[in-house]
N, C-alpha and C. Protein backbone atom coordinates (compact mmCIF):
# COMPACT_ATOMS: atom_id res chain seq x y z
N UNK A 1 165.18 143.92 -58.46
CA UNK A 1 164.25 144.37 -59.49
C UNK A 1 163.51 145.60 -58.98
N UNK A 2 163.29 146.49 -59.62
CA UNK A 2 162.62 147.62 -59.04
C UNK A 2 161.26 148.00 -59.35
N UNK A 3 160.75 148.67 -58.28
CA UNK A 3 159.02 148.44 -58.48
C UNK A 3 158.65 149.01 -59.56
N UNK A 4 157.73 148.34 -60.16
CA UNK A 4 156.87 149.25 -61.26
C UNK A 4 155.63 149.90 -60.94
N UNK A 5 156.11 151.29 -61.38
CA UNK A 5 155.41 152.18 -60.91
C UNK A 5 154.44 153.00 -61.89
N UNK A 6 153.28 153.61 -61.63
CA UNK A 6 152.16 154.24 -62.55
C UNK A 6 151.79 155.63 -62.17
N UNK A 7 151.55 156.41 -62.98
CA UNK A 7 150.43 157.24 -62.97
C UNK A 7 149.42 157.37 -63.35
N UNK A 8 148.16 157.35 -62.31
CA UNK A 8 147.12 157.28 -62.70
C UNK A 8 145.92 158.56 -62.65
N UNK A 9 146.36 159.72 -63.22
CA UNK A 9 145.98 161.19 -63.45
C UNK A 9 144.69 161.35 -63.87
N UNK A 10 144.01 162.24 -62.54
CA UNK A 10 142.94 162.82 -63.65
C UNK A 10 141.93 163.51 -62.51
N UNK A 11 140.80 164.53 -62.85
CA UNK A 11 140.39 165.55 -62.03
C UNK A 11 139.53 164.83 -61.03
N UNK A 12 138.96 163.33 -61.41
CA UNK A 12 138.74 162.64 -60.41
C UNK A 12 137.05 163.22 -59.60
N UNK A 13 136.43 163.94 -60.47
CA UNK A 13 135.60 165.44 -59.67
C UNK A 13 134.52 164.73 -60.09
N UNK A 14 133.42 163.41 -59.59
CA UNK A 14 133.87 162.96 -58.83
C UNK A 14 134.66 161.38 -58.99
N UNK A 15 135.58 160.41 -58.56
CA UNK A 15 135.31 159.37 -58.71
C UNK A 15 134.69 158.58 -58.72
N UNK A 16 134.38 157.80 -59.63
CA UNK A 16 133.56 156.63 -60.40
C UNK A 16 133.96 155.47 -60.41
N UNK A 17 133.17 154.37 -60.48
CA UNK A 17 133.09 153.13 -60.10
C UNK A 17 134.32 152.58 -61.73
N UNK A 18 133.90 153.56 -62.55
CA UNK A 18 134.88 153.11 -64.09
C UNK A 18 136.42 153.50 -63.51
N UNK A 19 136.46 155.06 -62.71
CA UNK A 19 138.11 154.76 -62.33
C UNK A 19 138.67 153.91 -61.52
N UNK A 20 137.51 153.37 -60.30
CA UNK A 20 137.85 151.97 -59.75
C UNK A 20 138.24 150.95 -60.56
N UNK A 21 137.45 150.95 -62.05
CA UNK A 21 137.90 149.71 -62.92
C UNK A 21 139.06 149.52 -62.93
N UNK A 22 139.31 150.71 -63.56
CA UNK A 22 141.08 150.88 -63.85
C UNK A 22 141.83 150.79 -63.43
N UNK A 23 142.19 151.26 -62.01
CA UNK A 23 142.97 151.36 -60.75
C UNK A 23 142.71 149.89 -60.69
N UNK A 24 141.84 148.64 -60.41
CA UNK A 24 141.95 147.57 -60.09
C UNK A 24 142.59 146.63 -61.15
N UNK A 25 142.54 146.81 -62.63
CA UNK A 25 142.75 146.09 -63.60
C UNK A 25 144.12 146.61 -63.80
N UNK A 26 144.93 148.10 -63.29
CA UNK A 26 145.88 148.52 -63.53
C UNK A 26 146.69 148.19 -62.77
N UNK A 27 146.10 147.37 -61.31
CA UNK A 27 147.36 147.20 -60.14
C UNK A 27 147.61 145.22 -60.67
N UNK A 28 146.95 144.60 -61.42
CA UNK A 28 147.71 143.67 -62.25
C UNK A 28 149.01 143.74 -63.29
N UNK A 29 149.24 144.71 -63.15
CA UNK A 29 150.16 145.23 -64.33
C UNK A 29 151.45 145.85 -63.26
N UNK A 30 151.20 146.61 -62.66
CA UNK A 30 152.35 147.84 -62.07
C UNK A 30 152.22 147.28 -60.08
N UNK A 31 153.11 147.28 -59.79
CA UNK A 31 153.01 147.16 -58.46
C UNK A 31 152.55 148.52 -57.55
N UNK A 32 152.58 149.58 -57.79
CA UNK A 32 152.00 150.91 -57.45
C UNK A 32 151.55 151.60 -58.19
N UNK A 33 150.06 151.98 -58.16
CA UNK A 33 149.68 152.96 -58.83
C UNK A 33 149.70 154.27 -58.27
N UNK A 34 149.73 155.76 -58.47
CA UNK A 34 149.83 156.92 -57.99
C UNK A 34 148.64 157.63 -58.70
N UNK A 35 147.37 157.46 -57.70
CA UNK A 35 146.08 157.92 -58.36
C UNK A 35 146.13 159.56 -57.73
N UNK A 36 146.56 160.56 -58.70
CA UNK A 36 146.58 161.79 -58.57
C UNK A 36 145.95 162.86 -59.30
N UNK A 37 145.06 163.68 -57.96
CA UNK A 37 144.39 164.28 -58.38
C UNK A 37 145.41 166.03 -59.22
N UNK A 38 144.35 165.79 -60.82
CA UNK A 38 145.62 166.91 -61.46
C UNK A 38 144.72 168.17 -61.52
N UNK A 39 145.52 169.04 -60.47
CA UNK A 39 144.73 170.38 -59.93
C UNK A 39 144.99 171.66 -61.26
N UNK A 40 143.81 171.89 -62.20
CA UNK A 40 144.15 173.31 -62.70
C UNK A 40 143.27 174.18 -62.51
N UNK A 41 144.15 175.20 -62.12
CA UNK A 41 143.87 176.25 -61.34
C UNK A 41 142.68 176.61 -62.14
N UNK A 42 142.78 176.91 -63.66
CA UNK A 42 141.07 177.42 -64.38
C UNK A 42 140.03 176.79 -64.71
N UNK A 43 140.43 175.26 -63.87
CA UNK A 43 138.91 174.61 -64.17
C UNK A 43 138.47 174.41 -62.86
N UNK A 44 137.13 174.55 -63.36
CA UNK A 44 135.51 174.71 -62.39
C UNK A 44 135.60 173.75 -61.94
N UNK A 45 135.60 173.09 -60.62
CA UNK A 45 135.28 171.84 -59.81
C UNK A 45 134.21 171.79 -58.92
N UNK A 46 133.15 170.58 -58.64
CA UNK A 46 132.21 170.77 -57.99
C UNK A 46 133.04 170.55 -56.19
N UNK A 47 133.69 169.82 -56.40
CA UNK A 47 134.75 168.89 -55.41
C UNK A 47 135.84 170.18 -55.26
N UNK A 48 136.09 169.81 -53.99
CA UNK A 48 137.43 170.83 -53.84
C UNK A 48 138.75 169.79 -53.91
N UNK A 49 139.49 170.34 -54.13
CA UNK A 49 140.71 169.26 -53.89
C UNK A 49 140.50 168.25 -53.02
N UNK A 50 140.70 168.86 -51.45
CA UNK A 50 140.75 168.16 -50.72
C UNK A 50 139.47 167.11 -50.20
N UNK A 51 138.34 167.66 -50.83
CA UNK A 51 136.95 166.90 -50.89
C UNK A 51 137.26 165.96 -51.65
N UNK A 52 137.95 166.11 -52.81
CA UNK A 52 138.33 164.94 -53.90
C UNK A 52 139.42 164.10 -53.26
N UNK A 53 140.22 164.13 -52.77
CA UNK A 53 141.44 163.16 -51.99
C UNK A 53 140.73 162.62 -50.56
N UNK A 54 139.78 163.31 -49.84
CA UNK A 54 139.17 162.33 -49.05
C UNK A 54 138.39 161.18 -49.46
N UNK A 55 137.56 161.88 -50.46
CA UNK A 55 136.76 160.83 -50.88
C UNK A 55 137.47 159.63 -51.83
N UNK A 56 138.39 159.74 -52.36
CA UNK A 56 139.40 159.32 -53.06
C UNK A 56 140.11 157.97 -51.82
N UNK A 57 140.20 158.49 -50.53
CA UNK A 57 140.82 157.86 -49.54
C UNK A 57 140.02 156.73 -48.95
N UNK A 58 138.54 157.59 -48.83
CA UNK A 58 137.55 156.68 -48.48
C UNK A 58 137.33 155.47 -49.51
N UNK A 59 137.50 155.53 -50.76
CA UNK A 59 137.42 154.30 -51.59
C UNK A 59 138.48 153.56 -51.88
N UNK A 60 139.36 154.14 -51.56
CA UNK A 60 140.58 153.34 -52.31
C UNK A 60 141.86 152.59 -51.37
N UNK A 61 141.34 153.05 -49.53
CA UNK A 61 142.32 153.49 -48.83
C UNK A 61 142.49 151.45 -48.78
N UNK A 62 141.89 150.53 -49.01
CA UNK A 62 142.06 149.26 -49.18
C UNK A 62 142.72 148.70 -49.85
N UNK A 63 142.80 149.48 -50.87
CA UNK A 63 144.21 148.50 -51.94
C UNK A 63 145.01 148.93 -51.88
N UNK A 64 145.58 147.72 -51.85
CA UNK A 64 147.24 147.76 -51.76
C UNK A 64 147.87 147.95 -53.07
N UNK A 65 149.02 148.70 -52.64
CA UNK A 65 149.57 149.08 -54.05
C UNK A 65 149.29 150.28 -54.46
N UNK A 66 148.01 151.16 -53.94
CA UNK A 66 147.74 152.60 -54.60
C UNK A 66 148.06 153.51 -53.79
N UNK A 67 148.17 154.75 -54.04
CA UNK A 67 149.01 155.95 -53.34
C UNK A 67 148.04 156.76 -54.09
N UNK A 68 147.37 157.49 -52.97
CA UNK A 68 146.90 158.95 -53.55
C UNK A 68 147.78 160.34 -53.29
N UNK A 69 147.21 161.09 -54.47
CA UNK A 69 148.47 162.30 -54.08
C UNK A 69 147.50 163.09 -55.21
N UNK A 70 147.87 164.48 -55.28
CA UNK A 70 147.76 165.60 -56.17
C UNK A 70 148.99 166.22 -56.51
N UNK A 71 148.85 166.67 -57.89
CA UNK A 71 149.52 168.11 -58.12
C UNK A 71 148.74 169.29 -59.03
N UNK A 72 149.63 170.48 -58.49
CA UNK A 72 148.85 171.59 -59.02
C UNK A 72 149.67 172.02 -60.02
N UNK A 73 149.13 172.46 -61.66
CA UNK A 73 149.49 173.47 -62.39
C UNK A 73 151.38 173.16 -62.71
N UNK A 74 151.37 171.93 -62.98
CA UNK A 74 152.56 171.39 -63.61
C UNK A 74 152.44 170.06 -64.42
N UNK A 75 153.37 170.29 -65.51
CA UNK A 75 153.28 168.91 -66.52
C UNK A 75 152.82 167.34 -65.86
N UNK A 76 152.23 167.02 -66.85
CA UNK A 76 152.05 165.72 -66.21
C UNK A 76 153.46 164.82 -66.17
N UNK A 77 153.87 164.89 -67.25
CA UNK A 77 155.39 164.50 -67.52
C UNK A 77 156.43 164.88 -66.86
N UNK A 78 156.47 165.79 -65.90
CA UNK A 78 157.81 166.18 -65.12
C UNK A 78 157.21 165.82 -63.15
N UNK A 79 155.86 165.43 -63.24
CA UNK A 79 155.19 164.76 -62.03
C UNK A 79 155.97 163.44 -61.69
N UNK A 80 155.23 162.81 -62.96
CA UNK A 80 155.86 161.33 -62.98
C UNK A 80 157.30 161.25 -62.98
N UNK A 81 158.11 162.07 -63.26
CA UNK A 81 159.20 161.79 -63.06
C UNK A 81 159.82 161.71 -62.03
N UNK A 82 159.01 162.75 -61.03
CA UNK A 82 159.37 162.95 -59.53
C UNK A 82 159.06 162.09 -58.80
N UNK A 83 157.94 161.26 -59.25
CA UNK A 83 157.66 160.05 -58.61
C UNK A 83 158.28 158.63 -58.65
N UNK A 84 159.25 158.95 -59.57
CA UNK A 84 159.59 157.54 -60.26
C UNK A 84 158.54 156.62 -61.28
N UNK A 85 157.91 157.07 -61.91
CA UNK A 85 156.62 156.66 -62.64
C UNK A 85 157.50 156.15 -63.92
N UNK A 86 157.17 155.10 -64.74
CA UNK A 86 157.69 155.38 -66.20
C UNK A 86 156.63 154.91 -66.72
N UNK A 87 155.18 154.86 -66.34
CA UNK A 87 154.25 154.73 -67.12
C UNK A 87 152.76 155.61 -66.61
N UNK A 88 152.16 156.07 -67.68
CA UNK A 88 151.11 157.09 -67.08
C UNK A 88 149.93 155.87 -67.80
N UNK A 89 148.98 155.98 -66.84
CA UNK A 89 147.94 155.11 -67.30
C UNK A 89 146.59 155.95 -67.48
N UNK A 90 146.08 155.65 -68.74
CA UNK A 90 144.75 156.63 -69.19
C UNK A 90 143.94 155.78 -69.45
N UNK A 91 142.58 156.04 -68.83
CA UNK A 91 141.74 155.36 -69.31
C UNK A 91 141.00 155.50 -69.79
N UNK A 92 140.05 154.89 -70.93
CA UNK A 92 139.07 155.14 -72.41
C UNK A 92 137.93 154.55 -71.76
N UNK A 93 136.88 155.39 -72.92
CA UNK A 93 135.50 154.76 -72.75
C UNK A 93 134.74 155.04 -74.21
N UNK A 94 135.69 155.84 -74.79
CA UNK A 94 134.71 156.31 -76.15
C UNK A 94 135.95 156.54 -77.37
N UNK A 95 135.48 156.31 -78.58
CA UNK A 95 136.51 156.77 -79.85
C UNK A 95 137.19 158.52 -79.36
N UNK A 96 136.04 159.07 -78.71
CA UNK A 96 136.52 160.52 -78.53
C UNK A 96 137.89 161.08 -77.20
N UNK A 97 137.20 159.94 -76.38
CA UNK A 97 138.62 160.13 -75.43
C UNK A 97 139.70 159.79 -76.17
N UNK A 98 139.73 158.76 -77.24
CA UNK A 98 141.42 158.40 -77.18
C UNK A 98 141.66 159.37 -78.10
N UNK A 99 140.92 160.17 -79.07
CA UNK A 99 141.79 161.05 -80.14
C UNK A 99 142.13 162.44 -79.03
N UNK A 100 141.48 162.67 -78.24
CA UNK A 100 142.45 163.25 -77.20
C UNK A 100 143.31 162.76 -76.06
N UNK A 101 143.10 161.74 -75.81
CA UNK A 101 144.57 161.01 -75.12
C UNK A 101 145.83 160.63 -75.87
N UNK A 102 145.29 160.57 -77.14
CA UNK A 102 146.62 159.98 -78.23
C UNK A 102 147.37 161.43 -78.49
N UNK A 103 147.06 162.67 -78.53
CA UNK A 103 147.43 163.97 -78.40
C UNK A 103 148.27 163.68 -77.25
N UNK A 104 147.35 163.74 -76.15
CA UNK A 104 148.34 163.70 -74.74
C UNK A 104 149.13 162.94 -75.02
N UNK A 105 149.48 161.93 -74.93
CA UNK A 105 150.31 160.74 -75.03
C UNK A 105 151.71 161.04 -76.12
N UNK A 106 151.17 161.72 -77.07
CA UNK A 106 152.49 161.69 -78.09
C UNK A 106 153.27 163.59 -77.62
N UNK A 107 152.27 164.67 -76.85
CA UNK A 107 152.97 164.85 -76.04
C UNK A 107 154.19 165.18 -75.71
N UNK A 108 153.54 164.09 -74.72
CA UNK A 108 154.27 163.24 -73.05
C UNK A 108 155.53 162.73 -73.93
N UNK A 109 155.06 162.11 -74.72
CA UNK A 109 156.34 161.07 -75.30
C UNK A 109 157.48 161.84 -75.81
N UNK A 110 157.21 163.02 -76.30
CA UNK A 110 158.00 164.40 -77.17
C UNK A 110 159.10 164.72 -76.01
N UNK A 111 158.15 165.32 -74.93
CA UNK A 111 158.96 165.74 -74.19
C UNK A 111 159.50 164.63 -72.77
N UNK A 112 159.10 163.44 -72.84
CA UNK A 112 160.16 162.27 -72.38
C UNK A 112 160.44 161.12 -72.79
N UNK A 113 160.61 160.47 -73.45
CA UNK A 113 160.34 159.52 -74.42
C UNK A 113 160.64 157.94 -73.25
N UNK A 114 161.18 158.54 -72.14
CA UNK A 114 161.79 157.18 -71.14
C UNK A 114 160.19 157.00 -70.54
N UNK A 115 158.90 157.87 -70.72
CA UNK A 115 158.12 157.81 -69.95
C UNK A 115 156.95 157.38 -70.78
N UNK A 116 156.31 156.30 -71.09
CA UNK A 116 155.39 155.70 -71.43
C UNK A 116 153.14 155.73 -71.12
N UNK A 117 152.88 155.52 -72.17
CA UNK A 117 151.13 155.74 -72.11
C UNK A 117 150.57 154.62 -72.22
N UNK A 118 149.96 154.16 -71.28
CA UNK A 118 149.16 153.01 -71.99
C UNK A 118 147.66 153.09 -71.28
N UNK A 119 146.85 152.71 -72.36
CA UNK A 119 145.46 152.80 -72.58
C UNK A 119 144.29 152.17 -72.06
N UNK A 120 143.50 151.76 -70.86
CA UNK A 120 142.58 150.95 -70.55
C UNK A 120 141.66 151.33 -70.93
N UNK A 121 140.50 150.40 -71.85
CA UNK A 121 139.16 150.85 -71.77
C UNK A 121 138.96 149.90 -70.62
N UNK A 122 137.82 150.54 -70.23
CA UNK A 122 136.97 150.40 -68.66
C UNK A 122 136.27 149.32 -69.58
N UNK A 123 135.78 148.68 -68.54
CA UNK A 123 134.64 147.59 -68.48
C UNK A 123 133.72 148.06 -68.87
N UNK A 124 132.92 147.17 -69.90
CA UNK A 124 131.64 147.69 -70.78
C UNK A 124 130.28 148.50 -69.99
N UNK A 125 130.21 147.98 -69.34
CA UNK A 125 129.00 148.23 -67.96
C UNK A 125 129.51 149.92 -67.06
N UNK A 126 130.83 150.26 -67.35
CA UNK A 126 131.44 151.17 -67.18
C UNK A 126 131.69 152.46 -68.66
N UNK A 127 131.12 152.24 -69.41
CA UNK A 127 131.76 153.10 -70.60
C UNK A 127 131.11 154.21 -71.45
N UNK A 128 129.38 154.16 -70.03
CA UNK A 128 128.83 155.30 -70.41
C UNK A 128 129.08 156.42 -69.48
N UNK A 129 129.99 156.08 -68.22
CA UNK A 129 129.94 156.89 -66.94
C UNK A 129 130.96 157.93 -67.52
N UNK A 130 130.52 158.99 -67.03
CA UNK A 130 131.63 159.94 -66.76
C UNK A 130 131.46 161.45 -65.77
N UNK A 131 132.39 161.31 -65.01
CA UNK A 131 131.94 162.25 -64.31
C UNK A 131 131.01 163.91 -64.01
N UNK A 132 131.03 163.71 -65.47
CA UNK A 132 130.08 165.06 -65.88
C UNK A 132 128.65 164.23 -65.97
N UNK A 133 128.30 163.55 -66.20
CA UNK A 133 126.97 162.82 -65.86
C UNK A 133 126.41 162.78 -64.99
N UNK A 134 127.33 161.89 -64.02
CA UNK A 134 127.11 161.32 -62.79
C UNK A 134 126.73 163.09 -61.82
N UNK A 135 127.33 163.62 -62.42
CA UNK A 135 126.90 165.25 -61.55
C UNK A 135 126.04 165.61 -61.95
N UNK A 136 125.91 165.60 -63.22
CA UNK A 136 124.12 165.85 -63.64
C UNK A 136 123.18 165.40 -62.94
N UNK A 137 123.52 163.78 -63.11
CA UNK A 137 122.35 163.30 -62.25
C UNK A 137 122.07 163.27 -61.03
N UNK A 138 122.90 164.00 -60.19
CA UNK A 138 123.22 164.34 -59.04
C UNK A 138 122.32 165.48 -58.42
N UNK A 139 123.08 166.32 -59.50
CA UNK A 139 122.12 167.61 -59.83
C UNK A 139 120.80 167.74 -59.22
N UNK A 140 120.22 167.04 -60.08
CA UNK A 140 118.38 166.62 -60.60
C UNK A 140 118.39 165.57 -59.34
N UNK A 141 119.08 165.18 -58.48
CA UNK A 141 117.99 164.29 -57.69
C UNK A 141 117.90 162.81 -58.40
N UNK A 142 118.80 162.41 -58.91
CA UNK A 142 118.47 161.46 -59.73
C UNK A 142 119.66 160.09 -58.35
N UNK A 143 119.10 158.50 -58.73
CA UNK A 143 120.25 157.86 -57.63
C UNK A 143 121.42 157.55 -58.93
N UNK A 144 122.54 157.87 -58.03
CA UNK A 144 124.04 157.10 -59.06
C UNK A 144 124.48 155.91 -57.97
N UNK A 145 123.35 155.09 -57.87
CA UNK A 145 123.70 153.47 -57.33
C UNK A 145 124.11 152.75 -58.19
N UNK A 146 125.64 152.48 -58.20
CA UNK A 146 125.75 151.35 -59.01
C UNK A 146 126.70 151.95 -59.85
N UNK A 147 126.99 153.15 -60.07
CA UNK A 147 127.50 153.86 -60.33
C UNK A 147 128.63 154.78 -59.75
N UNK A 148 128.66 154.78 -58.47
CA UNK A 148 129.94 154.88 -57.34
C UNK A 148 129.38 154.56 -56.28
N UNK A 149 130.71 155.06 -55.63
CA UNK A 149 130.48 154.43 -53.99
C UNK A 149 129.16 155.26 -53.22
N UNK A 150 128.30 154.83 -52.72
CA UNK A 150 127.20 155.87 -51.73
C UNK A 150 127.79 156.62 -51.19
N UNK A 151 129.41 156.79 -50.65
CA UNK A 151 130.16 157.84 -50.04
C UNK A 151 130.23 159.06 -50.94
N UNK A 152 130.34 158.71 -52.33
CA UNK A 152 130.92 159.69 -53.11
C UNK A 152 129.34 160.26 -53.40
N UNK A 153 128.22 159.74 -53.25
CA UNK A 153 127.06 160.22 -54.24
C UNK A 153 126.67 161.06 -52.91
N UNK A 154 126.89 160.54 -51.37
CA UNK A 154 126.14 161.41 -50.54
C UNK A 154 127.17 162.46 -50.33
N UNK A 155 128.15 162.88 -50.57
CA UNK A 155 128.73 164.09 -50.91
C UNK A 155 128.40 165.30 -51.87
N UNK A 156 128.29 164.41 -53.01
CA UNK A 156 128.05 165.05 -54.13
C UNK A 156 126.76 165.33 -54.23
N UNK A 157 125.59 165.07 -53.46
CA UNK A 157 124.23 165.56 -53.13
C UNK A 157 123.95 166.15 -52.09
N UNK A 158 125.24 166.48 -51.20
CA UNK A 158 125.09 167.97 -50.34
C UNK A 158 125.78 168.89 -51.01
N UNK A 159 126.41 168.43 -52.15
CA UNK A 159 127.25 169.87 -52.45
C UNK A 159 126.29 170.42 -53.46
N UNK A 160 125.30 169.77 -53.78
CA UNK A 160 123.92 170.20 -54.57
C UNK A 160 122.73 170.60 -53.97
């Protein structure tokens, strides 16, 4: 039987305790997830890549089953393929993410149809976070306890 495998995509800038949701509720489903950071070249990051895959390492380097990795400035759909992926996993928190993930998703599906989307909303207690917040409040001096790992917040409050 062969492993089932995931992609779990996204700028990750910074990770959040909601993409932990996912990644944990998603490794019930798929025997590997491939949490990869997706590098484009014209968006603004507070995180550098490689600031984002350490810190990425530092939280995640415990479960079994996940693989961190990046790519730069190529389909998400021809990634996963290189990986052996046949499912990309996205995760929701609002009506507004999915009418742009359901875009992505149909896509993905256009141009592979062997390669599949499926949808987690995060845990309720999780579904106001999003990484543009959590930097706000970062910003301002504000604590994001409870809200990610203290690794990721005392990063993200020297890079402020």
């Amino acid at each position: 039987m062969s492993k089932k495998i995931a992609i779990y995509p996204g700028s990750f800038d910074p990770i959040t305790h909601g993409h932990v949701n996912v990644i944990e509720r998603g490794l019930h489903i798929f025997d590997e997830i491939v949490v990869a950071v997706a590098v484009n070249s014209t968006k603004q990051t507070v995180l550098s890549v490689e600031e984002r895959l350490k810190l990425m390492h530092d939280v995640l380097d415990d479960m079994k089953g996940v693989v961190i990795d990046s790519f730069t400035d190529k389909l998400l759909i021809r990634y996963a393929k290189e990986k052996g992926a046949r499912t990309i996993v996205r995760g929701l928190r609002t009506v507004s993410d999915y009418e742009y993930e359901f875009q992505m998703a149909h896509a993905n599906r256009s141009m592979d149809p062997d390669i599949d989307t499926i949808f987690m909303m995060t845990e309720a207690r999780y579904s106001h976070l999003s990484s543009t917040l959590i930097k706000e409040i970062a910003r301002y001096g504000g604590s994001c306890e409870g809200l990610l790992d203290p690794r990721v917040e005392k990063k993200l409050k020297e890079k402020f």
